[in-house]
C-alpha atoms as a PDB file:
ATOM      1  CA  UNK A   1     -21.671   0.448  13.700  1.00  0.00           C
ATOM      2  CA  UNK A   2     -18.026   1.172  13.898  1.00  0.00           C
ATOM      3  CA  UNK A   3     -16.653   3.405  10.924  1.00  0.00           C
ATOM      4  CA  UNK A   4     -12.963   3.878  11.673  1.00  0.00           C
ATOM      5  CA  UNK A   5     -10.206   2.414  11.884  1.00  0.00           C
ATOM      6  CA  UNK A   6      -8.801   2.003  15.451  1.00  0.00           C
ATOM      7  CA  UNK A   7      -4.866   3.910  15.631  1.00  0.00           C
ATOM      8  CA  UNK A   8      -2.865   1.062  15.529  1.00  0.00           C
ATOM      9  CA  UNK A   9       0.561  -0.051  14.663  1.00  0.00           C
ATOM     10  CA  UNK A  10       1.220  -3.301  12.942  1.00  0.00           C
ATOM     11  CA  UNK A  11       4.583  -5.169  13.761  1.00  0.00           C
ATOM     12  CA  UNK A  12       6.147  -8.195  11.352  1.00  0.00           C
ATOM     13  CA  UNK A  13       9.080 -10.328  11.470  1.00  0.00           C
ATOM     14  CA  UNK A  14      11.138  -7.100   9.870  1.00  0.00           C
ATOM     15  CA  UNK A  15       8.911  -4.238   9.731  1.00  0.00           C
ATOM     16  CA  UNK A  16       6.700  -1.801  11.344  1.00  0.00           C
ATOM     17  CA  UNK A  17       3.735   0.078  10.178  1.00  0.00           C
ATOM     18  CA  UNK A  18       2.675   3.394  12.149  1.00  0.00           C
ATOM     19  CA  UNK A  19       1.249   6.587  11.444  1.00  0.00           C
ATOM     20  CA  UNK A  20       3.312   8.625   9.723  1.00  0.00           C
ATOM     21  CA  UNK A  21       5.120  10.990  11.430  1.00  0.00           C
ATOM     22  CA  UNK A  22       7.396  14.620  10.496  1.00  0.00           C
ATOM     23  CA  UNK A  23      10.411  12.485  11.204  1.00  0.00           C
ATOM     24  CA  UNK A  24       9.573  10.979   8.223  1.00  0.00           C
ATOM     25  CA  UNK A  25       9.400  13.749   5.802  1.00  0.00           C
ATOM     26  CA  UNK A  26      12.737  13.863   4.009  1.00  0.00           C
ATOM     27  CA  UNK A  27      12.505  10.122   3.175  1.00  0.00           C
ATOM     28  CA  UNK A  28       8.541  10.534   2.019  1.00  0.00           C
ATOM     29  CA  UNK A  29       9.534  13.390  -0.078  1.00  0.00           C
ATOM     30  CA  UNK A  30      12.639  11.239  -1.993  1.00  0.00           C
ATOM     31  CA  UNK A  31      10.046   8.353  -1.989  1.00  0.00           C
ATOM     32  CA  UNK A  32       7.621  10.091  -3.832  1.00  0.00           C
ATOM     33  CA  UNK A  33       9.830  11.775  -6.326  1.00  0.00           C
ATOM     34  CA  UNK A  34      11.024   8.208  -7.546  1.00  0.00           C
ATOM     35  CA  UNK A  35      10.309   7.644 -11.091  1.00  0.00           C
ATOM     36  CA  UNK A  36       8.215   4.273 -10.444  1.00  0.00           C
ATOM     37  CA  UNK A  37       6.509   6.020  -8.015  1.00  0.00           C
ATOM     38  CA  UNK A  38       5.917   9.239 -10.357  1.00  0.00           C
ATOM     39  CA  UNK A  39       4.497   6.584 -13.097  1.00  0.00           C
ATOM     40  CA  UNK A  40       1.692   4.976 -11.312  1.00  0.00           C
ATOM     41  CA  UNK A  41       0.698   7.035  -8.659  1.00  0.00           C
ATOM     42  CA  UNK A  42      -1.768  10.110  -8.870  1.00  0.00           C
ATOM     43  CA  UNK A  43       0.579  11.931  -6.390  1.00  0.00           C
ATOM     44  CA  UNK A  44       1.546  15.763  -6.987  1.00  0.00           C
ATOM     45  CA  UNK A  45       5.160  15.802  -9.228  1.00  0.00           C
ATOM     46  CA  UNK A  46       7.430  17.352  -8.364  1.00  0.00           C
ATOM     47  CA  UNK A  47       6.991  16.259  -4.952  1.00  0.00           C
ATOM     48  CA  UNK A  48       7.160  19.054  -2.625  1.00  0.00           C
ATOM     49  CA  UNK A  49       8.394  19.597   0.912  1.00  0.00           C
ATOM     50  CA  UNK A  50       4.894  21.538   1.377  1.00  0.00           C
ATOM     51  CA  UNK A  51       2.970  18.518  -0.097  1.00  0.00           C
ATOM     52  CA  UNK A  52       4.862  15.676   2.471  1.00  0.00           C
ATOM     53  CA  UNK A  53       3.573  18.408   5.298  1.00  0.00           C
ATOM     54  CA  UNK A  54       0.104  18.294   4.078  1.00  0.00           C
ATOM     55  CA  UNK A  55       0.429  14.703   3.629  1.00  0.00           C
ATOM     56  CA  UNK A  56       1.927  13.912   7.154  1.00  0.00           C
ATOM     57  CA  UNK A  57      -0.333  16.783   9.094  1.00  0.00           C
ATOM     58  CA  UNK A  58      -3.148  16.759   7.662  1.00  0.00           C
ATOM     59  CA  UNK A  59      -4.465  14.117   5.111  1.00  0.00           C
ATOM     60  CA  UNK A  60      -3.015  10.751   5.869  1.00  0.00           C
ATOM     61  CA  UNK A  61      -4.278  11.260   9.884  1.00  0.00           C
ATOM     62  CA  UNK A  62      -8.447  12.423   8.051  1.00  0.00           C
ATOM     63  CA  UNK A  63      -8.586   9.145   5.814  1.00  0.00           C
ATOM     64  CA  UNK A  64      -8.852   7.525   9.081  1.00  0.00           C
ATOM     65  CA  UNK A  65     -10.585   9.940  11.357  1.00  0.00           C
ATOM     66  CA  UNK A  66     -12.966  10.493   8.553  1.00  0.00           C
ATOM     67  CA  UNK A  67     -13.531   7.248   8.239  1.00  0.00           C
ATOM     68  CA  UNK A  68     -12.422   6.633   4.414  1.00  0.00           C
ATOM     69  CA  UNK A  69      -9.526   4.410   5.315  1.00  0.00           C
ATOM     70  CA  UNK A  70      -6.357   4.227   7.308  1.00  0.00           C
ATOM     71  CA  UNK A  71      -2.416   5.244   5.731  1.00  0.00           C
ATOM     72  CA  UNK A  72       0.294   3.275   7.451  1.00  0.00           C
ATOM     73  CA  UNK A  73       4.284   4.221   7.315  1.00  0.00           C
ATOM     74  CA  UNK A  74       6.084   1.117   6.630  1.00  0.00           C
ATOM     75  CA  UNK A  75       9.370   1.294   8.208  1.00  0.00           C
ATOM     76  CA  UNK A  76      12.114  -1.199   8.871  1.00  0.00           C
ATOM     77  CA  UNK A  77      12.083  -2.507  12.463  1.00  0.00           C
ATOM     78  CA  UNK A  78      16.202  -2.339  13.191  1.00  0.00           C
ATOM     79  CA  UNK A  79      16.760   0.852  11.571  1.00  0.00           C
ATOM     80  CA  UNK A  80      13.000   2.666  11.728  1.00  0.00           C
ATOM     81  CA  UNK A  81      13.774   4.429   8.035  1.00  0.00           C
ATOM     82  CA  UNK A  82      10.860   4.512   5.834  1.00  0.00           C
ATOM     83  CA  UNK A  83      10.408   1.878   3.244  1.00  0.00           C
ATOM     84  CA  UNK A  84       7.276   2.539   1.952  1.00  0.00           C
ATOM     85  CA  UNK A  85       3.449   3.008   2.853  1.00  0.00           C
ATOM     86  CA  UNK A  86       0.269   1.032   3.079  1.00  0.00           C
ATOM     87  CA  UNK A  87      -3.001   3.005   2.393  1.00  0.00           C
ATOM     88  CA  UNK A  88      -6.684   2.015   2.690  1.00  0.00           C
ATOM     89  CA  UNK A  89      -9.166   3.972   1.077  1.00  0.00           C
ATOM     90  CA  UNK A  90     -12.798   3.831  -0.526  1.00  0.00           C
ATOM     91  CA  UNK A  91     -13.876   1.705   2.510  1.00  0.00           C
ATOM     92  CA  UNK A  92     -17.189   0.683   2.740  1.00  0.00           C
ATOM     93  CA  UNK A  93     -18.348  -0.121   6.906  1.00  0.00           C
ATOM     94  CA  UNK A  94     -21.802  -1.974   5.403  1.00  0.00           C
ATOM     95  CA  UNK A  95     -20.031  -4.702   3.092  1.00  0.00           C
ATOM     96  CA  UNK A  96     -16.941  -4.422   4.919  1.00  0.00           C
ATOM     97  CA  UNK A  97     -14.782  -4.020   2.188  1.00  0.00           C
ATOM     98  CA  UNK A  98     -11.855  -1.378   1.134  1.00  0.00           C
ATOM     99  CA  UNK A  99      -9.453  -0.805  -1.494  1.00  0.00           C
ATOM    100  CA  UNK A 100      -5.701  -1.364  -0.785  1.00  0.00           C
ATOM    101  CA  UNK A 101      -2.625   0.503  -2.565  1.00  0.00           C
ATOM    102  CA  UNK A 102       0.995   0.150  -1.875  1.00  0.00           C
ATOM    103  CA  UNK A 103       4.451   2.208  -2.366  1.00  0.00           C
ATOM    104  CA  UNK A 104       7.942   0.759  -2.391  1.00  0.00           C
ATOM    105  CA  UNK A 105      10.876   3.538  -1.530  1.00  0.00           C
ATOM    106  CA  UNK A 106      13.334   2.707  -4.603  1.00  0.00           C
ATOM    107  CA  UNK A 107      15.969   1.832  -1.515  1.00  0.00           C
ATOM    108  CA  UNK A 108      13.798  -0.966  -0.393  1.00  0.00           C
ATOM    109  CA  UNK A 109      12.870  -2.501  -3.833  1.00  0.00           C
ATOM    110  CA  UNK A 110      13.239  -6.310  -4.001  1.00  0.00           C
ATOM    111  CA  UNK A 111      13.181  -6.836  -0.380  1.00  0.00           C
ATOM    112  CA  UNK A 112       9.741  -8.304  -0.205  1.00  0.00           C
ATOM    113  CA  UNK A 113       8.548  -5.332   1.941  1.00  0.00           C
ATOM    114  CA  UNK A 114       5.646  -4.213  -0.156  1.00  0.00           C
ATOM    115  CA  UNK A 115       4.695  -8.377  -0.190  1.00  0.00           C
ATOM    116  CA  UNK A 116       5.099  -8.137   4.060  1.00  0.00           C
ATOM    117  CA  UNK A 117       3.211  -5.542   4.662  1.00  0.00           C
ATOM    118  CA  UNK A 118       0.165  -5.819   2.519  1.00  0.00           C
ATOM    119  CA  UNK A 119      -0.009  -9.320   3.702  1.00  0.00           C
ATOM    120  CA  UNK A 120       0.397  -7.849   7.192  1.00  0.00           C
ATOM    121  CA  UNK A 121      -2.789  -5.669   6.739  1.00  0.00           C
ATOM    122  CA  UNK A 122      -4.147  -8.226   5.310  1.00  0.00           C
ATOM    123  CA  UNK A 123      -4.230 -10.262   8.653  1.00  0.00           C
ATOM    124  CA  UNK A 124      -5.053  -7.504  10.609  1.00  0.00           C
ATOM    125  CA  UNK A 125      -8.617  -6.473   8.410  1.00  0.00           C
ATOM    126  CA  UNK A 126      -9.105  -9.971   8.089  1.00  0.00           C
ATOM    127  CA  UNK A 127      -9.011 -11.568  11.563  1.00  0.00           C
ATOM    128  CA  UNK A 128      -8.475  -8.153  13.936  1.00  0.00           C
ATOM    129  CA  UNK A 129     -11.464  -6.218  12.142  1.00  0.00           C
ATOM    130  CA  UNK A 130     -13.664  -9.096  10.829  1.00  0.00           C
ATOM    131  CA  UNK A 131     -13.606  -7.785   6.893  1.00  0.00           C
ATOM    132  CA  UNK A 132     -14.963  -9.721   3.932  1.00  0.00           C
ATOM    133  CA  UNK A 133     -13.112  -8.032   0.825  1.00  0.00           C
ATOM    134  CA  UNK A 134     -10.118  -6.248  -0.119  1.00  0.00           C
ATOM    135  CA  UNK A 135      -9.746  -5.310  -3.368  1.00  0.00           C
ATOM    136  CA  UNK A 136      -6.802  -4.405  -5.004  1.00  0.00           C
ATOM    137  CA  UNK A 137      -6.205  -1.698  -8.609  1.00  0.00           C
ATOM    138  CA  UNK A 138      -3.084  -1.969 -10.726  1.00  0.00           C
ATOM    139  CA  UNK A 139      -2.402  -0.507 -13.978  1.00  0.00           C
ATOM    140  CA  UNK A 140      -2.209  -2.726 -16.943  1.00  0.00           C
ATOM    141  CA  UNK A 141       1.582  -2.571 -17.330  1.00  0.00           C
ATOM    142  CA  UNK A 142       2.634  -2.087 -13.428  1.00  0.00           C
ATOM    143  CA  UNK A 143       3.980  -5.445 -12.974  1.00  0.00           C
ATOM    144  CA  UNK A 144       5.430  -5.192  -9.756  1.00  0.00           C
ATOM    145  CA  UNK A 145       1.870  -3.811  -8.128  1.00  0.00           C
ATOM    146  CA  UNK A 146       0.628  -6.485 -10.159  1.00  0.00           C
ATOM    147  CA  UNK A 147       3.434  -9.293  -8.464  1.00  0.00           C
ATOM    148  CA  UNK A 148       2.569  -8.645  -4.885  1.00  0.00           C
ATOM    149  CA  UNK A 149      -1.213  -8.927  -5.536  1.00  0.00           C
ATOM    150  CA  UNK A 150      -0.569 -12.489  -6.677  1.00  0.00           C
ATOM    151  CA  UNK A 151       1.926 -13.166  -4.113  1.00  0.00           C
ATOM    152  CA  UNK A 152      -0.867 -12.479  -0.906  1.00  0.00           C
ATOM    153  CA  UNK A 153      -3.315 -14.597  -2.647  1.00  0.00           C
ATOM    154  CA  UNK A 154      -5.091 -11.969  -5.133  1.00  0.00           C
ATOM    155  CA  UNK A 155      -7.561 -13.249  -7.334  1.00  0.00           C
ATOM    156  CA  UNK A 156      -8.102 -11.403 -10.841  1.00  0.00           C
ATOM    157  CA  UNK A 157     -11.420 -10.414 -11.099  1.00  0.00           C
ATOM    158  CA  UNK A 158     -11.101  -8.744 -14.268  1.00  0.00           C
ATOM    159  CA  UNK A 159     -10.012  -4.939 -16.402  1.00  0.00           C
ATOM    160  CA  UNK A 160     -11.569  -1.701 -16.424  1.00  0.00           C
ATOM    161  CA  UNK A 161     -10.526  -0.721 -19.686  1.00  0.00           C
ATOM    162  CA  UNK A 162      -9.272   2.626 -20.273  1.00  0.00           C
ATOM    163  CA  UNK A 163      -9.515   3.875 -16.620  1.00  0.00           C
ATOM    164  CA  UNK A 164      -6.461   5.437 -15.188  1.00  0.00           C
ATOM    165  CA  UNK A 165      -3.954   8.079 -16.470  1.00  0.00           C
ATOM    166  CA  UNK A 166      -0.464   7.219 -15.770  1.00  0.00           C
ATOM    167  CA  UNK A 167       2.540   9.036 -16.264  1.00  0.00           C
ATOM    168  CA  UNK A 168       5.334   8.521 -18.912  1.00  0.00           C
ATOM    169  CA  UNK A 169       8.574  10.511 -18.837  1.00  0.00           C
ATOM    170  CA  UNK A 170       9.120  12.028 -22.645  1.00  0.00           C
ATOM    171  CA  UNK A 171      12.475  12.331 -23.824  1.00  0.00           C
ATOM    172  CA  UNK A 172      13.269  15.454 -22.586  1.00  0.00           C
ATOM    173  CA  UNK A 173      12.760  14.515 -19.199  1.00  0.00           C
ATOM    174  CA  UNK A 174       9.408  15.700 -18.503  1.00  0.00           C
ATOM    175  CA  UNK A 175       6.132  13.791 -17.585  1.00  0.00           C
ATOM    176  CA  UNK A 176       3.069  13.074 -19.682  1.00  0.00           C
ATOM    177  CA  UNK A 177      -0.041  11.956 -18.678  1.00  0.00           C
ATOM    178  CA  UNK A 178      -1.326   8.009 -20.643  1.00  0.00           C
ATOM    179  CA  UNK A 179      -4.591   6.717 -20.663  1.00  0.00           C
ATOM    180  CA  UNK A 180      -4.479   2.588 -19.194  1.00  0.00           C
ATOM    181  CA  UNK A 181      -6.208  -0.186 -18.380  1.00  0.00           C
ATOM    182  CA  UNK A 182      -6.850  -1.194 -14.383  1.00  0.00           C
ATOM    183  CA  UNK A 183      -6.369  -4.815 -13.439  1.00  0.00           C
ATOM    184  CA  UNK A 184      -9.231  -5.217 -10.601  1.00  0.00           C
ATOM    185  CA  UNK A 185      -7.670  -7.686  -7.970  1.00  0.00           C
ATOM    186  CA  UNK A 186      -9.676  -9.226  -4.923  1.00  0.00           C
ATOM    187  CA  UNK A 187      -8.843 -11.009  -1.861  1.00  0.00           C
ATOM    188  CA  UNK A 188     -11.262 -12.547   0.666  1.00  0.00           C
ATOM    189  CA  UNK A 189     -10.251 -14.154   4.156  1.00  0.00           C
ATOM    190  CA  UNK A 190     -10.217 -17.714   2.647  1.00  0.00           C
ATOM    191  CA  UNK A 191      -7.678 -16.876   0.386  1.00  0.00           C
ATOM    192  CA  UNK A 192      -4.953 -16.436   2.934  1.00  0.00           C
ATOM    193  CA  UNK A 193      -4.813 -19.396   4.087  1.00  0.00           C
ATOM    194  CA  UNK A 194      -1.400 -20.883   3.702  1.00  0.00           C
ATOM    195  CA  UNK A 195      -0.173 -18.068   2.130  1.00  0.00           C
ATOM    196  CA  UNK A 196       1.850 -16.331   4.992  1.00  0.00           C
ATOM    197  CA  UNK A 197       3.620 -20.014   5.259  1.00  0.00           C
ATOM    198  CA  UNK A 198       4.125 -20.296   2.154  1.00  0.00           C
ATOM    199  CA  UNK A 199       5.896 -16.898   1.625  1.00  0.00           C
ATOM    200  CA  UNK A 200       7.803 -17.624   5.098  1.00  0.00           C
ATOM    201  CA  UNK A 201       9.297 -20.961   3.538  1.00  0.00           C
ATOM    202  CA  UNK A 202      10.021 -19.328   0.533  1.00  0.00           C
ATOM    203  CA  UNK A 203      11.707 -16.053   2.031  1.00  0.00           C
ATOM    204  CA  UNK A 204      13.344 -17.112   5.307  1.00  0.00           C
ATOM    205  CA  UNK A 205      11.684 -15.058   7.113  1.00  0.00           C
ATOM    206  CA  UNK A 206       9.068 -15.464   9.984  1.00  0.00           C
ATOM    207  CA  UNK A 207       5.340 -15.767   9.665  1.00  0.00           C
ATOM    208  CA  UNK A 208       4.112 -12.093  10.249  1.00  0.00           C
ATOM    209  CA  UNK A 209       0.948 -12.288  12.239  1.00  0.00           C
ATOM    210  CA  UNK A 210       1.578 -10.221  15.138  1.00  0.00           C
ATOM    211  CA  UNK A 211       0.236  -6.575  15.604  1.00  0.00           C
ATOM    212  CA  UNK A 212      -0.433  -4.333  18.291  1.00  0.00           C
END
């Protein structure tokens, strides 16, 4: 039985996710510093130069070589800077299943990139890999997260009451850890159908179904 991910990149009508690569480093690092990103991610703040190593060397290329999952670098196709990233994780070879998250770079926000690319992994678990379930976590007041699940065809499944710690930034600048709800989120191969069209009408923007 197959339990990893094959090293792939996956191409759309505007992007391209990869592997991440040093290259990529000063952008991650900004990326990850964001305040959005701060808030709802479990990432290490500040956000060090040493961490983006570690990230880039050594634990984004295991997830998949270990079998847990697979990280993608989503970068634009004309001008290859980083716009965000795509991670798998929690996957599960027997039911074929794995848990999706998503960052936006805060210079790429309300581009429809993180909406592209998860869609674009979608595809590519869906009808490349031949996987039944991907299911999606957002914190109760991450509405963003919670807009792109919905836009590639998420279905609510229900909440998981009191199970993450956020982050919210106290007046004097500094961080502070909150107790939140998760909104569990599901999608199945049946539920994309249509919705790549739809969001292609809607956007201007090509159907993204290719990958190599």
């Amino acid at each position: 039985m197959t339990t990893t991910f094959p090293d792939v990149s996956i191409s759309t009508e505007r992007l391209v996710l990869r592997p991440f690569e040093p290259a990529d480093i000063p952008a991650h690092i900004e990326m990850m510093n964001d305040e959005l990103v701060t808030a709802w991610t479990s990432a290490p703040h500040p956000y060090t130069s040493g961490d983006a190593e570690e990230w880039v060397s050594r634990i984004a290329p295991a997830e998949r070589a270990e079998g847990r999952g697979i990280v993608f670098a989503v970068t634009e196709f004309l001008t290859q800077r980083l716009v965000g990233s795509v991670r798998l994780r929690h996957t599960n070879w027997h039911t074929l299943a794995t848990e999706a998250a998503y960052v936006t770079a805060p210079w790429a926000r309300g581009e429809g990139y993180a909406t592209e690319s998860a869609l674009a992994v979608a595809q590519w678990l869906f009808r490349d890999q031949k996987f039944e379930r991907i299911e999606v976590r957002t914190a109760a007041d991450n509405t963003a997260a919670q807009q792109v699940a919905q836009k590639i065809g998420c279905i609510s499944e229900g909440v998981l009451r009191n199970a993450w710690i956020a982050r919210s930034q106290t007046e004097d600048g500094g961080w502070t850890d909150i107790r939140t709800d998760l909104i569990v989120w599901s999608l199945l191969p049946e539920d994309l159908e249509g919705v790549a069209e739809q969001m292609a009408d809607a956007s201007g923007y090509a159907s993204f179904t290719d990958w190599n």
